[in-house]
PDB file of N, CA and C in Angstrom:
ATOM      1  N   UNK A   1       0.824  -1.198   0.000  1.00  0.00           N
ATOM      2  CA  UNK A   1       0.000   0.000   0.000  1.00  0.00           C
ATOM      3  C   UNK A   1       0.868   1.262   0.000  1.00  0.00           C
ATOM      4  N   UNK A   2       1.980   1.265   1.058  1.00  0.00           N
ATOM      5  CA  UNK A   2       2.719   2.459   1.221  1.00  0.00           C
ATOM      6  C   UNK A   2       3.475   2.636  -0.590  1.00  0.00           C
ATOM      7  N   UNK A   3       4.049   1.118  -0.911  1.00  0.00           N
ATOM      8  CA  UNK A   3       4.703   1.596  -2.364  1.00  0.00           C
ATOM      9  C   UNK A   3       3.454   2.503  -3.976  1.00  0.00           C
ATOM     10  N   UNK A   4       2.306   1.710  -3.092  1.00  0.00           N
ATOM     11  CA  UNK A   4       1.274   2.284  -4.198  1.00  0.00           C
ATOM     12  C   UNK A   4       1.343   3.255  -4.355  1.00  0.00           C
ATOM     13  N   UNK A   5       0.910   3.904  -2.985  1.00  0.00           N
ATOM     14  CA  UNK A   5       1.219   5.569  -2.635  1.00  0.00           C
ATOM     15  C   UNK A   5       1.928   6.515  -3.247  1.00  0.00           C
ATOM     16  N   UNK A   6       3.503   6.080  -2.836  1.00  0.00           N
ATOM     17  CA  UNK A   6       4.704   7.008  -3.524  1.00  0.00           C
ATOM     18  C   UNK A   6       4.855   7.086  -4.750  1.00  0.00           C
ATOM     19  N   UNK A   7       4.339   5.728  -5.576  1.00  0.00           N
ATOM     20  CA  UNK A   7       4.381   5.763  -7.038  1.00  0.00           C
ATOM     21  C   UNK A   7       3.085   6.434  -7.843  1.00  0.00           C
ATOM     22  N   UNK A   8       2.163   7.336  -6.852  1.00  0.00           N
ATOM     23  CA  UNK A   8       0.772   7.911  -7.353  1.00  0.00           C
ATOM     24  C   UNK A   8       1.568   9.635  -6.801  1.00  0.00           C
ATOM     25  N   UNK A   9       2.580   9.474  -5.599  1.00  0.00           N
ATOM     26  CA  UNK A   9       2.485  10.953  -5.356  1.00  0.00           C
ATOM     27  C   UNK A   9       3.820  11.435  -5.622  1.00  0.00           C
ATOM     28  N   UNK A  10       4.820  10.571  -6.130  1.00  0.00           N
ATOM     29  CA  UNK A  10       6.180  10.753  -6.515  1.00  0.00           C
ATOM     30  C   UNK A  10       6.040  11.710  -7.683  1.00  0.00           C
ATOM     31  N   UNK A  11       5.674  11.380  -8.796  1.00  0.00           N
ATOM     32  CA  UNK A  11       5.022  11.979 -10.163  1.00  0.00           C
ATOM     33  C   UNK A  11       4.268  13.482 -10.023  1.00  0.00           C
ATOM     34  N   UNK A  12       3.643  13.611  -9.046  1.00  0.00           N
ATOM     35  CA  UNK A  12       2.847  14.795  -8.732  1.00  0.00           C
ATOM     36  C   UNK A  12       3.738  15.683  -7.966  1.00  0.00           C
ATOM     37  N   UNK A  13       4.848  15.512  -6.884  1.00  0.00           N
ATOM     38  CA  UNK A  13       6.052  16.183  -6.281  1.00  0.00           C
ATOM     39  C   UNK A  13       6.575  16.554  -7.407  1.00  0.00           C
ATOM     40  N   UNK A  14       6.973  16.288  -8.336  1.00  0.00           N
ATOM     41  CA  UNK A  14       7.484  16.476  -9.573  1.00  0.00           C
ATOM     42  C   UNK A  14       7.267  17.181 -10.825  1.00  0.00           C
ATOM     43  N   UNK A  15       5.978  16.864 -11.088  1.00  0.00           N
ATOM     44  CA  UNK A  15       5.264  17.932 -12.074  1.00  0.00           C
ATOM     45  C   UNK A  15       5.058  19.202 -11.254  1.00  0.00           C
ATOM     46  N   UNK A  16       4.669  19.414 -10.247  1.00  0.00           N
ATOM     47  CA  UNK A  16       4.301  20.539  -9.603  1.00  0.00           C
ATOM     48  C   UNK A  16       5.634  21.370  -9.166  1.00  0.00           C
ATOM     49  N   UNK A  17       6.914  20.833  -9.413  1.00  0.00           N
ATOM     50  CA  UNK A  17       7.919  21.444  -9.044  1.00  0.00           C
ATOM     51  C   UNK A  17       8.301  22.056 -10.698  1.00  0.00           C
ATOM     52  N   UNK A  18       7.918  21.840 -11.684  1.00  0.00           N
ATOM     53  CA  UNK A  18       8.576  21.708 -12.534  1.00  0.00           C
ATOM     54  C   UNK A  18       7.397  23.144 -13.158  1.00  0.00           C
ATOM     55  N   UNK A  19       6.497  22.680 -13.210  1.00  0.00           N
ATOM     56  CA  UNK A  19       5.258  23.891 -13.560  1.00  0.00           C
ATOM     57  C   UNK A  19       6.017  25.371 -13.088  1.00  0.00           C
ATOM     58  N   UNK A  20       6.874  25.626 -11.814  1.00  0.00           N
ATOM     59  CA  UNK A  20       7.006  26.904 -11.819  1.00  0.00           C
ATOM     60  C   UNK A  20       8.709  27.174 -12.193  1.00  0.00           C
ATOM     61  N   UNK A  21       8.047  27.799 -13.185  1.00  0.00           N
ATOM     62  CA  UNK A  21       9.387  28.208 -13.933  1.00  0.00           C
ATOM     63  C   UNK A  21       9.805  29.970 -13.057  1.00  0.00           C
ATOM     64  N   UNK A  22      11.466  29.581 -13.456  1.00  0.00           N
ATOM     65  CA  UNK A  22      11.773  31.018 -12.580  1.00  0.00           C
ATOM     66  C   UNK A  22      11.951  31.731 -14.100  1.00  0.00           C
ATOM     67  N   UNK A  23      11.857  33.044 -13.430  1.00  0.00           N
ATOM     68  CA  UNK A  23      11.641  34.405 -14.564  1.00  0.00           C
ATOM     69  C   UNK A  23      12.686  34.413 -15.557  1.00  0.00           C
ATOM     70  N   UNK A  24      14.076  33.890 -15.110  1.00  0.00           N
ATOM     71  CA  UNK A  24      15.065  33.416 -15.672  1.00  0.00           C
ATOM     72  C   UNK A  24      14.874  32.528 -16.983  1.00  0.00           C
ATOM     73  N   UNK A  25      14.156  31.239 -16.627  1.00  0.00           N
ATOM     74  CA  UNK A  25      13.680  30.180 -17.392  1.00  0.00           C
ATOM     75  C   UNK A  25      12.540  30.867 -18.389  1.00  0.00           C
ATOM     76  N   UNK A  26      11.744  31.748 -17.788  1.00  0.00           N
ATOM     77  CA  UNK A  26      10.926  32.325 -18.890  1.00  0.00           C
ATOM     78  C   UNK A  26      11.252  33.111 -19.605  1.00  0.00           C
ATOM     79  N   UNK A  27      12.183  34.172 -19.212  1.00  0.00           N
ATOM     80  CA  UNK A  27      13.139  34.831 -20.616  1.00  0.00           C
ATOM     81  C   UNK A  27      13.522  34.391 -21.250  1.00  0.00           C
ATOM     82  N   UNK A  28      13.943  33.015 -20.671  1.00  0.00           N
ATOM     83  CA  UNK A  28      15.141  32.027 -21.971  1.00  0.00           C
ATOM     84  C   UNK A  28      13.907  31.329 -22.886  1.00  0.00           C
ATOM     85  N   UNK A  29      12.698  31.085 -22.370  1.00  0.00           N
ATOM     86  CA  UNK A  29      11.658  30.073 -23.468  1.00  0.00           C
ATOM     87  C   UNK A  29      11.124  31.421 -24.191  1.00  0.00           C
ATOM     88  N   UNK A  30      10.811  32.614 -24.044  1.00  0.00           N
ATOM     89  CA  UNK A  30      10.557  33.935 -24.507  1.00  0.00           C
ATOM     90  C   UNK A  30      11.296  33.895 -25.667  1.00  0.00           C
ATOM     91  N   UNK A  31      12.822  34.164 -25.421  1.00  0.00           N
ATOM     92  CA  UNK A  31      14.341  34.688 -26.305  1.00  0.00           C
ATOM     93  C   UNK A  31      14.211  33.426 -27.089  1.00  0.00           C
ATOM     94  N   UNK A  32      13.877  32.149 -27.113  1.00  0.00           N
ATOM     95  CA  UNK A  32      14.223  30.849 -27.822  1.00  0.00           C
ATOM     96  C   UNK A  32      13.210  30.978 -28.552  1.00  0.00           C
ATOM     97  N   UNK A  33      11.678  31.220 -28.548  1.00  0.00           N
ATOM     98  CA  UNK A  33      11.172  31.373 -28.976  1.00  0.00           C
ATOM     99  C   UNK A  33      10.834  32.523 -30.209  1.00  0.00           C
ATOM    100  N   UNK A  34      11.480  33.545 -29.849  1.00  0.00           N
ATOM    101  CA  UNK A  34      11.797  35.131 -31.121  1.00  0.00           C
ATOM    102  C   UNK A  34      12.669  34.436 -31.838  1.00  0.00           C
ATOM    103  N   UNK A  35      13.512  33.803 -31.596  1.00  0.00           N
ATOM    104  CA  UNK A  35      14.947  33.224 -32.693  1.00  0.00           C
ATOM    105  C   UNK A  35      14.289  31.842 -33.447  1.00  0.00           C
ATOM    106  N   UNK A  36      13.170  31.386 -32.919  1.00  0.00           N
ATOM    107  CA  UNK A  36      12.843  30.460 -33.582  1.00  0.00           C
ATOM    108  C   UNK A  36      12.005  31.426 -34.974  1.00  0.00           C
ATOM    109  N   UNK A  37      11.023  32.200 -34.710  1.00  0.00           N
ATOM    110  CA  UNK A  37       9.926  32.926 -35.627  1.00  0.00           C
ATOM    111  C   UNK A  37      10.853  33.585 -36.291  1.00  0.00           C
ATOM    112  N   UNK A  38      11.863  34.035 -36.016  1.00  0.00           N
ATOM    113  CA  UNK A  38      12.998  34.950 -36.960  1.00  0.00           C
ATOM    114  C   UNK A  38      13.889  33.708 -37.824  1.00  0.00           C
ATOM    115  N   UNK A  39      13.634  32.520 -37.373  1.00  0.00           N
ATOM    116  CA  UNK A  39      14.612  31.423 -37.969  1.00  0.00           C
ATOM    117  C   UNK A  39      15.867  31.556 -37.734  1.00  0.00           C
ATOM    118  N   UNK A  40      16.867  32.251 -36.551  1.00  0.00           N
ATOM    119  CA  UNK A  40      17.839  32.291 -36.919  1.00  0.00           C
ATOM    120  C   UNK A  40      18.797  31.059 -36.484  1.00  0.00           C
ATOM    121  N   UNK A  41      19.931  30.792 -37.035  1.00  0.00           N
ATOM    122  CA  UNK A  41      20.348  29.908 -37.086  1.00  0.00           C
ATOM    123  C   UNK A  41      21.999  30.036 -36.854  1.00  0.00           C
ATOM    124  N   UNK A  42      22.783  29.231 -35.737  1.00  0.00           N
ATOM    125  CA  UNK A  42      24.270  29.166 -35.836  1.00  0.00           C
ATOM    126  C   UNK A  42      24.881  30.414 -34.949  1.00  0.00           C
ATOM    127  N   UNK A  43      25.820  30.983 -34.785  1.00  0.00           N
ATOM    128  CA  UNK A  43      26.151  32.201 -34.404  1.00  0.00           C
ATOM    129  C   UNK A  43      24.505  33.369 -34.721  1.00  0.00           C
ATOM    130  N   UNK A  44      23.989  33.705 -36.062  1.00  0.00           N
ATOM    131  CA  UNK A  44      23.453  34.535 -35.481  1.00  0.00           C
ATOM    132  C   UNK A  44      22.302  34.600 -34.291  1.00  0.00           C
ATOM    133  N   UNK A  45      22.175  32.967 -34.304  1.00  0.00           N
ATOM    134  CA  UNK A  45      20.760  32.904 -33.023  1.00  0.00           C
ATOM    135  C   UNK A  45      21.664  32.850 -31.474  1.00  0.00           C
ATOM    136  N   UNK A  46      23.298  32.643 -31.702  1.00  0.00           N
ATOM    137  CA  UNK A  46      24.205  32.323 -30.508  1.00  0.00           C
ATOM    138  C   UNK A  46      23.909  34.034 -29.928  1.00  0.00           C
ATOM    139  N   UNK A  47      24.065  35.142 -30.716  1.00  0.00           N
ATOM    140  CA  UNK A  47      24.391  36.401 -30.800  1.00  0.00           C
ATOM    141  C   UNK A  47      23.064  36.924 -29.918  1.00  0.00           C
ATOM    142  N   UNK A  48      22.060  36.567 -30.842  1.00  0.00           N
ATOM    143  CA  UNK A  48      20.549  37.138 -30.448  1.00  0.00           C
ATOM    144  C   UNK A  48      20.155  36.292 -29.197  1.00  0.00           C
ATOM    145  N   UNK A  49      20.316  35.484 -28.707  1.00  0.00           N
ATOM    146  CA  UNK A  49      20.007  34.723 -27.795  1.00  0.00           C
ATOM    147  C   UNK A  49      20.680  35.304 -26.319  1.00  0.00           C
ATOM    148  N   UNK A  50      22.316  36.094 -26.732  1.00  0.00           N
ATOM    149  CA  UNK A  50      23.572  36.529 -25.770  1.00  0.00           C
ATOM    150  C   UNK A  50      22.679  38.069 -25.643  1.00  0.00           C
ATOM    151  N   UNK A  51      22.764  38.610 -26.431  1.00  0.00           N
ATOM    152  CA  UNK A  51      21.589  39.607 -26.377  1.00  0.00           C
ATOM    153  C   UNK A  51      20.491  39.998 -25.697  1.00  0.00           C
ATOM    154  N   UNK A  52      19.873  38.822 -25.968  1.00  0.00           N
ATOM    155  CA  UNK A  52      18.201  38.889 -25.500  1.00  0.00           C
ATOM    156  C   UNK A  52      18.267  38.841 -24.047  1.00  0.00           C
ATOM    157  N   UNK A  53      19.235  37.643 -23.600  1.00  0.00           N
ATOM    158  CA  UNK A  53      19.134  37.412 -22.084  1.00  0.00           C
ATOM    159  C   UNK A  53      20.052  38.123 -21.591  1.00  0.00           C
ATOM    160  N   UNK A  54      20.994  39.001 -22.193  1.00  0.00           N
ATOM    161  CA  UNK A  54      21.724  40.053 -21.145  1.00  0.00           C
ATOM    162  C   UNK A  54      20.192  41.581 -20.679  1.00  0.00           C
ATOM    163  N   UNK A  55      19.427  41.470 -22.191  1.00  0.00           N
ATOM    164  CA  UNK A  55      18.617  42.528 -21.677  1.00  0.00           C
ATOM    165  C   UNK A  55      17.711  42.061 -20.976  1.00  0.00           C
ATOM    166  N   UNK A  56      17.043  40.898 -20.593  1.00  0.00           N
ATOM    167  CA  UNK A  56      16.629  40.266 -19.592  1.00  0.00           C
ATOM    168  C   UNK A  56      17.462  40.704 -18.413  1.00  0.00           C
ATOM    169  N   UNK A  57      18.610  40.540 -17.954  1.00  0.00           N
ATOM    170  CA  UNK A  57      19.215  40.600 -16.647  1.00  0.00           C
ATOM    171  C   UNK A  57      18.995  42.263 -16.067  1.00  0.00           C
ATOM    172  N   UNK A  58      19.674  42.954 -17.508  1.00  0.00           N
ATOM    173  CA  UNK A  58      19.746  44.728 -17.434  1.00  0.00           C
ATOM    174  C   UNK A  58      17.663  45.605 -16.622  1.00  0.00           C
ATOM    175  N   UNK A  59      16.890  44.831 -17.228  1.00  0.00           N
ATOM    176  CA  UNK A  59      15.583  44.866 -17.156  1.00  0.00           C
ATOM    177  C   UNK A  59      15.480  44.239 -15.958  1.00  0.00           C
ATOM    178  N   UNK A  60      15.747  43.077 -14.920  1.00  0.00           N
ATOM    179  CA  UNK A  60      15.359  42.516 -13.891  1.00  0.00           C
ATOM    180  C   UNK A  60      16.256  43.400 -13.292  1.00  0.00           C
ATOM    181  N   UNK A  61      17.560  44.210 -13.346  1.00  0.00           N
ATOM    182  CA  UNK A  61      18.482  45.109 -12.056  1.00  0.00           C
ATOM    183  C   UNK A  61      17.474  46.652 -11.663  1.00  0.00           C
ATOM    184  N   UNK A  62      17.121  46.928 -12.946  1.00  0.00           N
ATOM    185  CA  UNK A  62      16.647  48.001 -12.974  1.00  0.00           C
ATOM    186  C   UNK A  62      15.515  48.095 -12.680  1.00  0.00           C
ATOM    187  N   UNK A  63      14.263  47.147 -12.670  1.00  0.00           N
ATOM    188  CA  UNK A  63      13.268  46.685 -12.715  1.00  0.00           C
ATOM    189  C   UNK A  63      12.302  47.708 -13.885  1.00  0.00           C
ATOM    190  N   UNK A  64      12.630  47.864 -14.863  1.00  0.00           N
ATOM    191  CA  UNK A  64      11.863  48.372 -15.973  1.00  0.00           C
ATOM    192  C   UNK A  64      11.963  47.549 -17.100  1.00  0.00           C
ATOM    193  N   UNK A  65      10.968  47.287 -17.923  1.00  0.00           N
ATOM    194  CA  UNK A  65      11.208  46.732 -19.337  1.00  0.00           C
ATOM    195  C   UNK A  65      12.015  47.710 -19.999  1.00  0.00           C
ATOM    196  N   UNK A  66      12.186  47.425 -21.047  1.00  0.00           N
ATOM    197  CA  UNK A  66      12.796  48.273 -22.160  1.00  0.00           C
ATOM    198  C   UNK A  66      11.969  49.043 -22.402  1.00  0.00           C
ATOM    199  N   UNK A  67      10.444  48.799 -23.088  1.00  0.00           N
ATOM    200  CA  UNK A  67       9.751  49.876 -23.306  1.00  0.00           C
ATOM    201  C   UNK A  67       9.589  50.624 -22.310  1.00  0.00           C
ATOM    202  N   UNK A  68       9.157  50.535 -21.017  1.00  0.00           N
ATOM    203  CA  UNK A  68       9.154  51.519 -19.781  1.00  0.00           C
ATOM    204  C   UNK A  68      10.321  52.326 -19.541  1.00  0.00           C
ATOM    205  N   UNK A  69      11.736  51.657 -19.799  1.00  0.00           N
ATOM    206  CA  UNK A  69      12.752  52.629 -19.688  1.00  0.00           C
ATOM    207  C   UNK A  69      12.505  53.816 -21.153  1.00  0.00           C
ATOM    208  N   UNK A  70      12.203  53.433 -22.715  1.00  0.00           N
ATOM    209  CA  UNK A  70      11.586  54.160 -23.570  1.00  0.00           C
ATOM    210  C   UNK A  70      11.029  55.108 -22.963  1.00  0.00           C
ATOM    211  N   UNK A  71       9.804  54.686 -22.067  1.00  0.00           N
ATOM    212  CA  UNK A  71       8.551  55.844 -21.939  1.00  0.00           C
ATOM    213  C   UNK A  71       9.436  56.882 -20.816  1.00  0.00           C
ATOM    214  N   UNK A  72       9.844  56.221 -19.888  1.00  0.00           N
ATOM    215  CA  UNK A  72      10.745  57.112 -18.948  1.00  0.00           C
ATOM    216  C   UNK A  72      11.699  58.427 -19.599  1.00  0.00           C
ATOM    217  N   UNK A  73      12.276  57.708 -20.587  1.00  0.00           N
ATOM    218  CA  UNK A  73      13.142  59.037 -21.379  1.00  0.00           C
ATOM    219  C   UNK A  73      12.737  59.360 -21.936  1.00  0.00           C
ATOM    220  N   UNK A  74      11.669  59.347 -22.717  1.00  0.00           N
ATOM    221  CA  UNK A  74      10.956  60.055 -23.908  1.00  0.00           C
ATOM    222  C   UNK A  74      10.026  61.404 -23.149  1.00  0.00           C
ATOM    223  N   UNK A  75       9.714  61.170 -21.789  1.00  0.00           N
ATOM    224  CA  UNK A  75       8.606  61.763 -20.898  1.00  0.00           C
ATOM    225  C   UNK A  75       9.618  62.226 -20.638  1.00  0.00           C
ATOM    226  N   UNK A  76      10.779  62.316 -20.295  1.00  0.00           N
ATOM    227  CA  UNK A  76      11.774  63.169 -19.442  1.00  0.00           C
ATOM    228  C   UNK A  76      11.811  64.253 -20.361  1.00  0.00           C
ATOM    229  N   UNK A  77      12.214  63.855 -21.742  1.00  0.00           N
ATOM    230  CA  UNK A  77      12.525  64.692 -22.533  1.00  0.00           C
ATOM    231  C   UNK A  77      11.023  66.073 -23.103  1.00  0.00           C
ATOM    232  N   UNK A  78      10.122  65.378 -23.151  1.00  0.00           N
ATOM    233  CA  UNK A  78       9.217  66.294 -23.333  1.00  0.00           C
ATOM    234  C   UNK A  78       8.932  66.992 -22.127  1.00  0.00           C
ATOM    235  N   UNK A  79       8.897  66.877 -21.225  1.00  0.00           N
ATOM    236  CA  UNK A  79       9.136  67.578 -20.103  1.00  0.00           C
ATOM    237  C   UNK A  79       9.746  68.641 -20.132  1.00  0.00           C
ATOM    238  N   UNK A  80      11.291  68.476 -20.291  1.00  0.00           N
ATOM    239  CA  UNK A  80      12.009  68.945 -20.444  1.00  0.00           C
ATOM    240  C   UNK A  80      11.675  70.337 -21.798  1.00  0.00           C
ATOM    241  N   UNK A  81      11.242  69.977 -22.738  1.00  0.00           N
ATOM    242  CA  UNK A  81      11.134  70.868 -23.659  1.00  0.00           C
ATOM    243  C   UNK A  81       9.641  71.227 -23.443  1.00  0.00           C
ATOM    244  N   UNK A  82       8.882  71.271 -22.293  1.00  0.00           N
ATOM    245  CA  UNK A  82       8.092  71.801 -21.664  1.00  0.00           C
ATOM    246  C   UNK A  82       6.552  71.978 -22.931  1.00  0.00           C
ATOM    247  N   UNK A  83       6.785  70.569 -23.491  1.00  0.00           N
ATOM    248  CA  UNK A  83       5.155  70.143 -24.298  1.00  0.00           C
ATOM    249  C   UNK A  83       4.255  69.953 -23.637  1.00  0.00           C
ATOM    250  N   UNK A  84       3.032  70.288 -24.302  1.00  0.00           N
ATOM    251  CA  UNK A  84       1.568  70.020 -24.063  1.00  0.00           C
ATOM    252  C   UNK A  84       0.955  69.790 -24.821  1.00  0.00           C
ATOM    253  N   UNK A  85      -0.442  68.998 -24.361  1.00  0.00           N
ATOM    254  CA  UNK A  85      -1.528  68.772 -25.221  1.00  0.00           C
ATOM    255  C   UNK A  85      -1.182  67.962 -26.559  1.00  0.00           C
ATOM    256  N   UNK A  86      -1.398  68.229 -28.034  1.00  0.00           N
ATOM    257  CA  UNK A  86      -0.957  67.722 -28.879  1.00  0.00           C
ATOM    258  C   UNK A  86       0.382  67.828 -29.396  1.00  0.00           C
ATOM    259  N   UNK A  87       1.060  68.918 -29.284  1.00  0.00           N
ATOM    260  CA  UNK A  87       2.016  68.522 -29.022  1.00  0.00           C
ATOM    261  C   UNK A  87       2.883  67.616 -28.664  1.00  0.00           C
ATOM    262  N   UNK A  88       2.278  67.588 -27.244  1.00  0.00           N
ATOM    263  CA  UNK A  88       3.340  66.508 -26.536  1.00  0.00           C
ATOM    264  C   UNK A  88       3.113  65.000 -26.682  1.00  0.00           C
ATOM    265  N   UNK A  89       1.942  65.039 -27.176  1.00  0.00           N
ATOM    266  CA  UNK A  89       1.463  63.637 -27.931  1.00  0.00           C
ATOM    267  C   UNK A  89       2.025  63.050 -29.036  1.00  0.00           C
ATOM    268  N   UNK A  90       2.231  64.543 -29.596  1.00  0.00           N
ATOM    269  CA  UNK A  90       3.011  63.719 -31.229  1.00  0.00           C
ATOM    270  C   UNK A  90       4.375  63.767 -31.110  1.00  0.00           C
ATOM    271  N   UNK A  91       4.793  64.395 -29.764  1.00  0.00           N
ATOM    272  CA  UNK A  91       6.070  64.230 -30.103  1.00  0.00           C
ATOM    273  C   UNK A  91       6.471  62.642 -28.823  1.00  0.00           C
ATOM    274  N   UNK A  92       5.470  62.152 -28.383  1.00  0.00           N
ATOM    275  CA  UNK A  92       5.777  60.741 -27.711  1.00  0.00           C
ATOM    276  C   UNK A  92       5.547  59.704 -28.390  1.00  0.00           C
ATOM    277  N   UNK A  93       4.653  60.201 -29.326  1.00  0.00           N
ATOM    278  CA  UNK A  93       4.331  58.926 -30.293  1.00  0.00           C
ATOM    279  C   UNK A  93       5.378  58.602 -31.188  1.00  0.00           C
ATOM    280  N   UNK A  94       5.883  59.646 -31.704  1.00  0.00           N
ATOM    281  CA  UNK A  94       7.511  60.044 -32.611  1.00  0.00           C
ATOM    282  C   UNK A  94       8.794  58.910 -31.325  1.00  0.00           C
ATOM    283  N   UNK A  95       8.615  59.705 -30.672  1.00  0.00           N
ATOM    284  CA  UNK A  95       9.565  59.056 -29.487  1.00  0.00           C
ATOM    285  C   UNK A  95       9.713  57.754 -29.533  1.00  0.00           C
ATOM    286  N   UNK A  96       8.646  57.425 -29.074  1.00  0.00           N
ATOM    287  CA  UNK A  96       8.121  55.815 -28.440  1.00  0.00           C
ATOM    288  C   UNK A  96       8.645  55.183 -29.639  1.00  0.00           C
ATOM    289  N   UNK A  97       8.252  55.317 -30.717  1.00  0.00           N
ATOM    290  CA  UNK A  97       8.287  54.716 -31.926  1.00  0.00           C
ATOM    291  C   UNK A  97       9.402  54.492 -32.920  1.00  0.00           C
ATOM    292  N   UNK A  98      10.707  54.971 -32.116  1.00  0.00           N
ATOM    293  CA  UNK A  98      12.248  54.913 -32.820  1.00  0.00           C
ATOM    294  C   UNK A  98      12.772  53.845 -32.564  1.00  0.00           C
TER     295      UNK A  98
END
């Protein structure tokens, strides 16, 4: 009875450990996944892959995505040149969008 047991809850300790992926592991199935839809192949997917997960690390120190660090400087800057209204709309949309 006891061996029945472990061989019904051994399998389930296991899948359930495995289901939570760390944020780490999900950048890397993320980054593996863009190099797959781009097809790249050999050094250039070695390159894009060295890439992808350094800006993964740069993004987890800082705690901003890339686009949020975008919106951060783009807003600094219109700020800075003291826009409004439509203005400052078209010139974030310009921004955002480089």
């Amino acid at each position: 009875m006891k061996m029945h047991l472990v061989a019904v809850l051994l399998p389930m300790l296991f899948a359930g450990a495995a289901a939570a992926a760390t944020p780490q592991q999900e950048k890397m199935k993320s980054c593996n996944a863009e190099a797959g839809t781009k097809a790249l192949k050999g050094d250039e997917r070695k390159a894009f892959m060295k890439e992808c997960l350094s800006a993964a690390k740069e993004e987890a120190k800082s705690g901003l995505s890339a686009q949020q660090e975008k919106m951060k400087t783009c807003n600094a800057e219109a700020k800075t040149k003291a826009l409004k209204g439509l203005d400052r709309k078209k010139f974030m949309s310009e921004c955002l969008s480089k």
